[in-house]
Protein backbone atom coordinates (compact mmCIF):
# COMPACT_ATOMS: atom_id res chain seq x y z
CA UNK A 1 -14.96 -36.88 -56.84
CA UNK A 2 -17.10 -34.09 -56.57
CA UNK A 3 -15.59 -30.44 -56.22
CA UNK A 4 -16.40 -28.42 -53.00
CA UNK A 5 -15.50 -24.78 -54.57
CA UNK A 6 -19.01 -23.79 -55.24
CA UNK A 7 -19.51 -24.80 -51.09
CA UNK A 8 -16.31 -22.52 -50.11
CA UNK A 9 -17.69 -19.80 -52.52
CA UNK A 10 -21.06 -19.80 -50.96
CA UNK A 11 -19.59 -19.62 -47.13
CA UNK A 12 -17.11 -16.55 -48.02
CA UNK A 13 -19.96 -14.62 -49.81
CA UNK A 14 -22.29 -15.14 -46.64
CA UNK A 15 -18.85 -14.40 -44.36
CA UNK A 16 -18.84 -11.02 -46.22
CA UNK A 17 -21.96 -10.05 -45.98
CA UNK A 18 -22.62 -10.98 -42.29
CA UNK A 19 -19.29 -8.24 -42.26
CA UNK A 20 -21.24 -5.57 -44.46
CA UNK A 21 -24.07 -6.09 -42.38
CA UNK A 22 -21.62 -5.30 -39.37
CA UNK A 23 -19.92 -2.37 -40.72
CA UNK A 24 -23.46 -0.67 -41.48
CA UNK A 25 -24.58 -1.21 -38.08
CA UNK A 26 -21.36 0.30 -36.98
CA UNK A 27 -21.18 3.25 -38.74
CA UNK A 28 -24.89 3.95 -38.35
CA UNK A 29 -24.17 4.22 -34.55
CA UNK A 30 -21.24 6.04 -35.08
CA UNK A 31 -23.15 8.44 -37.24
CA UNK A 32 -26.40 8.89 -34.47
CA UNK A 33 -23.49 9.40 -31.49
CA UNK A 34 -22.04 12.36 -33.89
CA UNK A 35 -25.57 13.78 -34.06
CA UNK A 36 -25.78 13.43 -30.32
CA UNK A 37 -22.81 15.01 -29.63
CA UNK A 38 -23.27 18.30 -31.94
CA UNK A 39 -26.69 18.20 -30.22
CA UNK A 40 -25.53 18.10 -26.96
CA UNK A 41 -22.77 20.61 -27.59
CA UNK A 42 -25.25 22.85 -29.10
CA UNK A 43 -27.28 22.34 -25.69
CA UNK A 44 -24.01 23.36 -23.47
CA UNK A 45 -23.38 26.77 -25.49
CA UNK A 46 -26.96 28.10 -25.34
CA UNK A 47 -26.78 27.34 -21.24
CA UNK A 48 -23.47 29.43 -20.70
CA UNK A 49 -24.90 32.07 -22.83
CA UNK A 50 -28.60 32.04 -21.17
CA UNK A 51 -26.72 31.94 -17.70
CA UNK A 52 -24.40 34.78 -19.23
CA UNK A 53 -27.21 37.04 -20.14
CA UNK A 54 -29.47 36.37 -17.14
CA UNK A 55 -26.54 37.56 -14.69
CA UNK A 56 -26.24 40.71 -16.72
CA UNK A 57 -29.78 41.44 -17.61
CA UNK A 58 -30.06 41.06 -13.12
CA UNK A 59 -27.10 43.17 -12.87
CA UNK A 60 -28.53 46.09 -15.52
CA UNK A 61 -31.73 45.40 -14.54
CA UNK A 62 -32.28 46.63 -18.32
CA UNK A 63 -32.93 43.33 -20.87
CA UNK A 64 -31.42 45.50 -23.76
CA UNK A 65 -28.20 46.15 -21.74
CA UNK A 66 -27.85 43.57 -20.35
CA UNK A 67 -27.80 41.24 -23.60
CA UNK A 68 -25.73 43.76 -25.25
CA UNK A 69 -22.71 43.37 -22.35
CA UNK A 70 -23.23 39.63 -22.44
CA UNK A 71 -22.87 39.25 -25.84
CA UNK A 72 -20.85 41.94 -26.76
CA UNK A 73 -23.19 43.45 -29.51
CA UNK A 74 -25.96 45.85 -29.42
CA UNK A 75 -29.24 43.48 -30.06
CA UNK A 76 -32.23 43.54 -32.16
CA UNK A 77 -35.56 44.79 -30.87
CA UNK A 78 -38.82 43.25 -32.14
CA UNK A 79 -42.15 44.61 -30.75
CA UNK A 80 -43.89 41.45 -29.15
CA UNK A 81 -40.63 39.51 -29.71
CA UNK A 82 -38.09 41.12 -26.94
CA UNK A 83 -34.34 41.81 -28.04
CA UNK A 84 -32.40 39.12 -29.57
CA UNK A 85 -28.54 38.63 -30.92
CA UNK A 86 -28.32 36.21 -33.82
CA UNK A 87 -25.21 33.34 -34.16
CA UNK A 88 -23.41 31.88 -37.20
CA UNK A 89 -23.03 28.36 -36.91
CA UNK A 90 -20.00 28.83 -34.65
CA UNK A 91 -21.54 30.82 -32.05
CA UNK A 92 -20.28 33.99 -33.43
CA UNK A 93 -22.61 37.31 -33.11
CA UNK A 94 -23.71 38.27 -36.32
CA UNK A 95 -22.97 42.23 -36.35
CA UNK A 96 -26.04 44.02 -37.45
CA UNK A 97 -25.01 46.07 -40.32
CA UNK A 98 -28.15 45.98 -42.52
CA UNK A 99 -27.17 42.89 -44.46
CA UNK A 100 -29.18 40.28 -44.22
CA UNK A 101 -27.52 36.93 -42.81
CA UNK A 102 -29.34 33.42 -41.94
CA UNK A 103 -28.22 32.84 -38.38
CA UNK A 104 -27.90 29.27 -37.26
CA UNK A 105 -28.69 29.97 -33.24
CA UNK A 106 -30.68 32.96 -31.62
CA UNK A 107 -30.52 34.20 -27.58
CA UNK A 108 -33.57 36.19 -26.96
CA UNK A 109 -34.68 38.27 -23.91
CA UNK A 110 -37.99 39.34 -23.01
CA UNK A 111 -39.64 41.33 -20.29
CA UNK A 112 -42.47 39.43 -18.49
CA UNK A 113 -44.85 41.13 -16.01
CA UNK A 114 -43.86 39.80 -12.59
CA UNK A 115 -47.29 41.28 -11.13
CA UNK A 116 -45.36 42.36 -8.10
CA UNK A 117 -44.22 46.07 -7.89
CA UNK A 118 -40.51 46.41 -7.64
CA UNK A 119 -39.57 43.48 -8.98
CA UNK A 120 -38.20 43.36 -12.95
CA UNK A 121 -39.01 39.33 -14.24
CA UNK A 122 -37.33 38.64 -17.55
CA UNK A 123 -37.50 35.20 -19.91
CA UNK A 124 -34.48 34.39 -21.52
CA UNK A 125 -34.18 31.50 -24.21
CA UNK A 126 -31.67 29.92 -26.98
CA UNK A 127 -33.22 28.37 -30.12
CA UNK A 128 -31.65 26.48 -32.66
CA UNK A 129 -32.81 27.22 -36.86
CA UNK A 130 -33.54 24.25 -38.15
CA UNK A 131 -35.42 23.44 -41.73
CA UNK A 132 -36.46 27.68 -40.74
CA UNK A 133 -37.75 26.58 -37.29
CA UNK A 134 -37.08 27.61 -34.51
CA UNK A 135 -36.19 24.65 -31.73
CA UNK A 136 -35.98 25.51 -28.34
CA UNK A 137 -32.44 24.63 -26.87
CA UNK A 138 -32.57 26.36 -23.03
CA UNK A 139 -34.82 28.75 -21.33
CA UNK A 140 -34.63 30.51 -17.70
CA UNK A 141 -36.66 32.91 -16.04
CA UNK A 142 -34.95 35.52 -14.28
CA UNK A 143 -36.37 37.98 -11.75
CA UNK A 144 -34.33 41.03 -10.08
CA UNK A 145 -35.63 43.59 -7.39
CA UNK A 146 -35.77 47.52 -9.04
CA UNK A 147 -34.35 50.67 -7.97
CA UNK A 148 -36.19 53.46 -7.00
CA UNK A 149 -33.32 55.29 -8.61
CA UNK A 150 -31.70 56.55 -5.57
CA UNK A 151 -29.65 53.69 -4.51
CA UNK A 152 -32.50 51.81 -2.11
């Protein structure tokens, strides 16, 4: 009588791998929906803060102002660059106190010629660092009627 071990060997070692195979699948999905998620997250923040600081910058009708009392710290200024506030990895402003930090997220404002007199047009935009480039998460353009100073 011949033995049938080496047959029931041979069907549990394909059983687990067909199982491996599953579990690899599974947690490879699991990890791309966690990517998603963070991504997607991400993509939330930088619209309530773009939203944030497109309200104030109408309200000011200044960009610097208005990015400072959206994000509750005094920006940056770079010529050709507009003002920006930098973000930890938390969404936290990074207070500018002359140490040098790598910020995770930027919100930038810019002035952009409207080509219409009396009316202020601004760009405002989120980016994500990532490998030290910049990805875009949300833009808006905003545009606001100016003052002539004396309430009209």
């Amino acid at each position: 009588m011949k033995s049938k071990a080496p047959l029931l060997l041979m069907e549990q070692m394909v059983m687990l791998l067909v199982f491996a195979l599953a579990a690899a699948l599974c947690l490879q999905a699991f990890v791309k929906s966690d990517a998603v998620s963070r991504r997607s997250g991400d993509r939330d923040r930088a619209v309530v803060l773009c939203q944030s600081a497109a309200e104030a910058i109408r309200h000011t009708g200044d960009v610097e102002e208005g990015l400072e009392l959206a994000c509750g710290t005094p920006p940056k200024e770079r010529d050709g660059f507009g003002c920006f506030v930098n973000y930890d990895g938390d969404w936290t402003p990074l207070p500018d106190d002359g140490r040098v930090r790598e910020s995770s997220y930027t919100l930038r404002a810019a002035e952009v010629d409207s080509g219409v007199d009396g009316l202020g047009k601004a760009a405002v935009e989120a980016f994500a660092w990532e490998a030290g480039e910049m990805k875009s998460l949300f833009a808006i353009e905003i545009a606001w009627q100016e003052g002539d100073g004396d309430g009209r």
